[in-house]
N, C-alpha and C. Protein backbone atom coordinates (compact mmCIF):
# COMPACT_ATOMS: atom_id res chain seq x y z
N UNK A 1 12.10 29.10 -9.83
CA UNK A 1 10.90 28.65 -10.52
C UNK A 1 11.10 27.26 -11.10
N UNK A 2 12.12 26.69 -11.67
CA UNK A 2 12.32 25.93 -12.44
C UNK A 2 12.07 24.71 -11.12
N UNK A 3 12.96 24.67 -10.20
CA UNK A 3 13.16 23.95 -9.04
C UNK A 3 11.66 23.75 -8.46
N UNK A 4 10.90 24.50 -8.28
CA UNK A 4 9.33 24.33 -8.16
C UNK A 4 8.51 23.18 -8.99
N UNK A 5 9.17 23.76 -10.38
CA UNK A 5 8.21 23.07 -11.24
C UNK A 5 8.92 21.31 -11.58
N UNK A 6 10.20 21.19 -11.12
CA UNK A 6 10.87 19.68 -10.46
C UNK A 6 10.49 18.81 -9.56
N UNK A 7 10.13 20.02 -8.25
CA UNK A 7 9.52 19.31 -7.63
C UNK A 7 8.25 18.63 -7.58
N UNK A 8 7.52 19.58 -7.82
CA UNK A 8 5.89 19.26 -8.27
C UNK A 8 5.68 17.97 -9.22
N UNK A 9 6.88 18.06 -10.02
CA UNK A 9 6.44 16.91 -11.37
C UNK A 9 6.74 15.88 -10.62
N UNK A 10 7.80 15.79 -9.96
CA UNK A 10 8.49 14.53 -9.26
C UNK A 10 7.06 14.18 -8.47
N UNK A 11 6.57 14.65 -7.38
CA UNK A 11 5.52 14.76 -6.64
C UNK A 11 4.50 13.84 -7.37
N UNK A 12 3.87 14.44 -8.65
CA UNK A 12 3.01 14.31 -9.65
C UNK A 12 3.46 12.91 -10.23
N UNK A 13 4.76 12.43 -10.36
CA UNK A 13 4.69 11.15 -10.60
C UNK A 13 4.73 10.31 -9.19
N UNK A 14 5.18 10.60 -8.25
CA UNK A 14 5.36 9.89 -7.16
C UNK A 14 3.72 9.40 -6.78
N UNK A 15 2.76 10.11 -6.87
CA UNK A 15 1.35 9.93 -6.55
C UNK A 15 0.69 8.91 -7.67
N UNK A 16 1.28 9.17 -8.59
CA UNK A 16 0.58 8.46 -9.66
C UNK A 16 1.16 6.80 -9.21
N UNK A 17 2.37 6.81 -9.24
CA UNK A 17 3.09 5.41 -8.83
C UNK A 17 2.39 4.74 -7.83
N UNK A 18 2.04 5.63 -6.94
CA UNK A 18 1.13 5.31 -5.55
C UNK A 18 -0.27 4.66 -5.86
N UNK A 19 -0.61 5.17 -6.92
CA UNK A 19 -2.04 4.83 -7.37
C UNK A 19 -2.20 3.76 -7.72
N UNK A 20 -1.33 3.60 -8.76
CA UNK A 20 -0.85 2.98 -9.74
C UNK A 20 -0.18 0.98 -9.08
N UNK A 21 0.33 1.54 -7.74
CA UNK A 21 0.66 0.22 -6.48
C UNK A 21 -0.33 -0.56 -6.17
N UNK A 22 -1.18 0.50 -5.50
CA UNK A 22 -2.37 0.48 -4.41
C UNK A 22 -3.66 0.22 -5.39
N UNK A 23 -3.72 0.23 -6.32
CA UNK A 23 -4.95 0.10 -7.44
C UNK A 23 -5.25 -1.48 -7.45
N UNK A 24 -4.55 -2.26 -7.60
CA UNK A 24 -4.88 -3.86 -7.86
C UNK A 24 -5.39 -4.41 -6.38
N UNK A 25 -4.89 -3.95 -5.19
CA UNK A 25 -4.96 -4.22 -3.93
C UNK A 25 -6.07 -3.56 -3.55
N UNK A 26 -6.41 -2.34 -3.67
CA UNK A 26 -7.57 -1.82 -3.63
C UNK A 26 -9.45 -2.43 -4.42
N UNK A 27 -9.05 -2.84 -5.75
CA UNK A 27 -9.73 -2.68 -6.68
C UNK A 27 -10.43 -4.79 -6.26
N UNK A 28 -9.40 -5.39 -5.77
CA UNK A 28 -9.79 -6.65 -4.97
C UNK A 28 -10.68 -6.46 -3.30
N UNK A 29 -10.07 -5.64 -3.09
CA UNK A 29 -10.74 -5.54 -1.26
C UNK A 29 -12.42 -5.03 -2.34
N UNK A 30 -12.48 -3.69 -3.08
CA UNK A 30 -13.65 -3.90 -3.20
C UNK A 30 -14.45 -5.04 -3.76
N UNK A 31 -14.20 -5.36 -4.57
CA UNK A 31 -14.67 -6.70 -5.28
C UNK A 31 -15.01 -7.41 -3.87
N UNK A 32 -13.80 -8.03 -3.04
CA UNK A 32 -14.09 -8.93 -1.96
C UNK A 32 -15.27 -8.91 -0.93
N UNK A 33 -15.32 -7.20 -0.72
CA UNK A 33 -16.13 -6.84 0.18
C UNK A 33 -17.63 -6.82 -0.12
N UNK A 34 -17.99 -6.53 -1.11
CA UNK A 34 -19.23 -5.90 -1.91
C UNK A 34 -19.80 -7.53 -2.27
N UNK A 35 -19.00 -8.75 -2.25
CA UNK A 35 -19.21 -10.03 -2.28
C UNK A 35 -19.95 -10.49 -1.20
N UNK A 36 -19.06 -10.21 -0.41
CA UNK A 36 -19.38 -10.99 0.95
C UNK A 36 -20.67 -9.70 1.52
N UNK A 37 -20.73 -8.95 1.49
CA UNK A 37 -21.58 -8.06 1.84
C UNK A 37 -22.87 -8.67 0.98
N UNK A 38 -22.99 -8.80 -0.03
CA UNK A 38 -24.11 -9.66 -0.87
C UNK A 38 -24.38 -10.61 -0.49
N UNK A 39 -23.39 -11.63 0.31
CA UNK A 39 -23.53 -12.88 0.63
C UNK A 39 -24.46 -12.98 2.19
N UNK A 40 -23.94 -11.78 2.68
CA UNK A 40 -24.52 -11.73 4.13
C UNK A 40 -25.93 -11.28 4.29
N UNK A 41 -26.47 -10.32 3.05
CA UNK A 41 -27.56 -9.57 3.06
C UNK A 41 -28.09 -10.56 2.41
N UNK A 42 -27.81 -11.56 1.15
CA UNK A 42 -28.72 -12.78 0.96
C UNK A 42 -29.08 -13.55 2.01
N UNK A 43 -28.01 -14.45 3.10
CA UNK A 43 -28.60 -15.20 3.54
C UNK A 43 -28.43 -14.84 4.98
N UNK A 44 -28.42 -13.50 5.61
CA UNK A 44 -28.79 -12.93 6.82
C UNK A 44 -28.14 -13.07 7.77
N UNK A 45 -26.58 -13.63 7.33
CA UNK A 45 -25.53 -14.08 8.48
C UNK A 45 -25.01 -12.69 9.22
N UNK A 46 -24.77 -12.57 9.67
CA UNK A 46 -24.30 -11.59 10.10
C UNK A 46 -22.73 -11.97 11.58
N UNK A 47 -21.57 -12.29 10.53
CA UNK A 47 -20.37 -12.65 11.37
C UNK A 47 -19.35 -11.57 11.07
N UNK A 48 -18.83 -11.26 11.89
CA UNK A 48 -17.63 -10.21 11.43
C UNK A 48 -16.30 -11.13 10.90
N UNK A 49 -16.01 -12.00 11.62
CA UNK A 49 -15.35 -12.68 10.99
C UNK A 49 -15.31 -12.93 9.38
N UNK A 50 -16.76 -13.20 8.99
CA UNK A 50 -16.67 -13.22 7.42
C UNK A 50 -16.73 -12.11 6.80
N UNK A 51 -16.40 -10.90 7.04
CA UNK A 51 -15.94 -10.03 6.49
C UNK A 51 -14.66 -9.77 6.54
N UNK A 52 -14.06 -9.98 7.37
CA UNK A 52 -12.64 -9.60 7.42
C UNK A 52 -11.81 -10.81 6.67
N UNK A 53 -11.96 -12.02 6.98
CA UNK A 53 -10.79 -12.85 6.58
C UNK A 53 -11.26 -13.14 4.86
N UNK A 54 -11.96 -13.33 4.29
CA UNK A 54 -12.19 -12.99 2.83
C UNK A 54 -11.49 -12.32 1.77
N UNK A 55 -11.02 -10.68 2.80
CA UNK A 55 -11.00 -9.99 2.14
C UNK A 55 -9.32 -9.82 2.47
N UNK A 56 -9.25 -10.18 3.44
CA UNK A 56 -7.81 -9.95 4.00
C UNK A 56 -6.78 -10.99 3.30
N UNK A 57 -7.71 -12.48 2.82
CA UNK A 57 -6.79 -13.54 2.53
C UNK A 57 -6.94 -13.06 0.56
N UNK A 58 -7.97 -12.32 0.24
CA UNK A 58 -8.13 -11.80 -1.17
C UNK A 58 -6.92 -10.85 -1.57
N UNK A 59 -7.00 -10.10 -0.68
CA UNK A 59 -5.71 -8.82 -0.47
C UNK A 59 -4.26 -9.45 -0.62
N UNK A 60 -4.21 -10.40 0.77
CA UNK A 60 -3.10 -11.15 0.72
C UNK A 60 -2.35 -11.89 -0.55
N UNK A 61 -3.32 -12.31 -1.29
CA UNK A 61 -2.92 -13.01 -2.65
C UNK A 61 -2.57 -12.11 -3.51
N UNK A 62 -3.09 -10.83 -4.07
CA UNK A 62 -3.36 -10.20 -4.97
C UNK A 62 -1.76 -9.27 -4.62
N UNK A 63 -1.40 -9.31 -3.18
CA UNK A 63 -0.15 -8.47 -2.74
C UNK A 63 0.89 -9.36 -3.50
N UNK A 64 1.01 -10.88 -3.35
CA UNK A 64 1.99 -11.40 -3.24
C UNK A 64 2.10 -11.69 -4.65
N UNK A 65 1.18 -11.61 -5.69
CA UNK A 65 1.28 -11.85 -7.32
C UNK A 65 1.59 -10.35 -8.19
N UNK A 66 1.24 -9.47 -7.32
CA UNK A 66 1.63 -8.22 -7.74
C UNK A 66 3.06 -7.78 -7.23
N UNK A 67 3.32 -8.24 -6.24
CA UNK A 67 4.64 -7.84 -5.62
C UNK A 67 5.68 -7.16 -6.43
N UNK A 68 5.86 -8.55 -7.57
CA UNK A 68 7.30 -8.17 -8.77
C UNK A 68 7.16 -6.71 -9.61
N UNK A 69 5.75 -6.68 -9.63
CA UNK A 69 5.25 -5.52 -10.24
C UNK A 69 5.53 -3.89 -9.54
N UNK A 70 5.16 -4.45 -8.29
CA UNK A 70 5.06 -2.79 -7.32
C UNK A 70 6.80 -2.78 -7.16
N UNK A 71 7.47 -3.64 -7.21
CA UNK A 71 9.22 -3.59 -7.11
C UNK A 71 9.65 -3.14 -7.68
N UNK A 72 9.38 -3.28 -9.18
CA UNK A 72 9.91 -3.09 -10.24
C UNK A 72 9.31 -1.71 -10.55
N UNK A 73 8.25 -1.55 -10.36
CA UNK A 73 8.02 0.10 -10.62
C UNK A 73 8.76 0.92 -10.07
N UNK A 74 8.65 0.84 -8.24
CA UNK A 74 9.17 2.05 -7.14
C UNK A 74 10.62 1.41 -7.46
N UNK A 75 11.36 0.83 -8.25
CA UNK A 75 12.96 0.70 -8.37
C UNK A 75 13.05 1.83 -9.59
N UNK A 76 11.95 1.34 -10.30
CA UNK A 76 12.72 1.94 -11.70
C UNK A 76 12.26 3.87 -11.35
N UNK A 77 11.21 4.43 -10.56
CA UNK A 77 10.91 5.51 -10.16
C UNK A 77 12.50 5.80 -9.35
N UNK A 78 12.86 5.17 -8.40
CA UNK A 78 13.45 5.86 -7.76
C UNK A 78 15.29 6.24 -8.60
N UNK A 79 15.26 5.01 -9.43
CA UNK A 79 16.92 5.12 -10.22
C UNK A 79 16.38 5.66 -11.39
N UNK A 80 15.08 6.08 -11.75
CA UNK A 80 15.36 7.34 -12.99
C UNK A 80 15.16 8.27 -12.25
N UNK A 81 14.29 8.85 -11.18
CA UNK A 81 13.78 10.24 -10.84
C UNK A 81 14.63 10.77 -9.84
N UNK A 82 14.32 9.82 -8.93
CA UNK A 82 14.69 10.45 -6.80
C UNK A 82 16.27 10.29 -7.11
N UNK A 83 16.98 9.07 -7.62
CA UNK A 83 18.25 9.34 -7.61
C UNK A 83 19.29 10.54 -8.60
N UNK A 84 18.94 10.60 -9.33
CA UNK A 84 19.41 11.99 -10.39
C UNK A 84 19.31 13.34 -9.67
N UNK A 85 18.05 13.04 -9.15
CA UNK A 85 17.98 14.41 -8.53
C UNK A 85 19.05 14.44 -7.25
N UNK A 86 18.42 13.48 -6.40
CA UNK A 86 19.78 13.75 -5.32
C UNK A 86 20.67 13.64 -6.23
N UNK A 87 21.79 13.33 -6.72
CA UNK A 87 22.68 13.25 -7.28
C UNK A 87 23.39 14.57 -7.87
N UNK A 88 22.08 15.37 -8.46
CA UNK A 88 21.91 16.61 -9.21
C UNK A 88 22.25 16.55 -10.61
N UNK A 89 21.77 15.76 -11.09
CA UNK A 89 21.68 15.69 -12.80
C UNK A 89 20.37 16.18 -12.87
């Protein structure tokens, strides 16, 4: 039972970390998209191109300023949680 309820928590933070990554990168593509989607329904363009590279070069930035951040989390998750456990502390 105990070993259940280890795993699960581990799990339970591992998802949250995930969220927690993927949230700033996510939370820009919408912003980006819902932009350019306004932009296209204002003035009737209709390019695929300007949907994709907007959002892709928005993403791109937002990855590379967050980076130190998503490192430093999944390091410090894995040398307090995933490693102890393998380890068996």
């Amino acid at each position: 039972m105990m070993q259940e309820a280890i795993f699960f928590d581990t799990l339970r933070q591992g998802l949250w970390i995930a969220v927690m990554i993927s949230a700033p990168i996510l939370a820009v593509a919408l912003v980006a998209g819902v932009t350019v989607g306004l932009f296209q329904a204002l003035t009737s363009v209709q390019e695929m191109t300007l949907t994709f590279v907007p959002k892709a070069l928005a993403m791109l930035i937002v990855f590379w300023v967050s980076m130190s951040f998503m490192s430093a989390t999944l390091v410090a998750f894995f040398t307090d949680r995933i490693i102890p456990l393998i380890a068996g502390n």
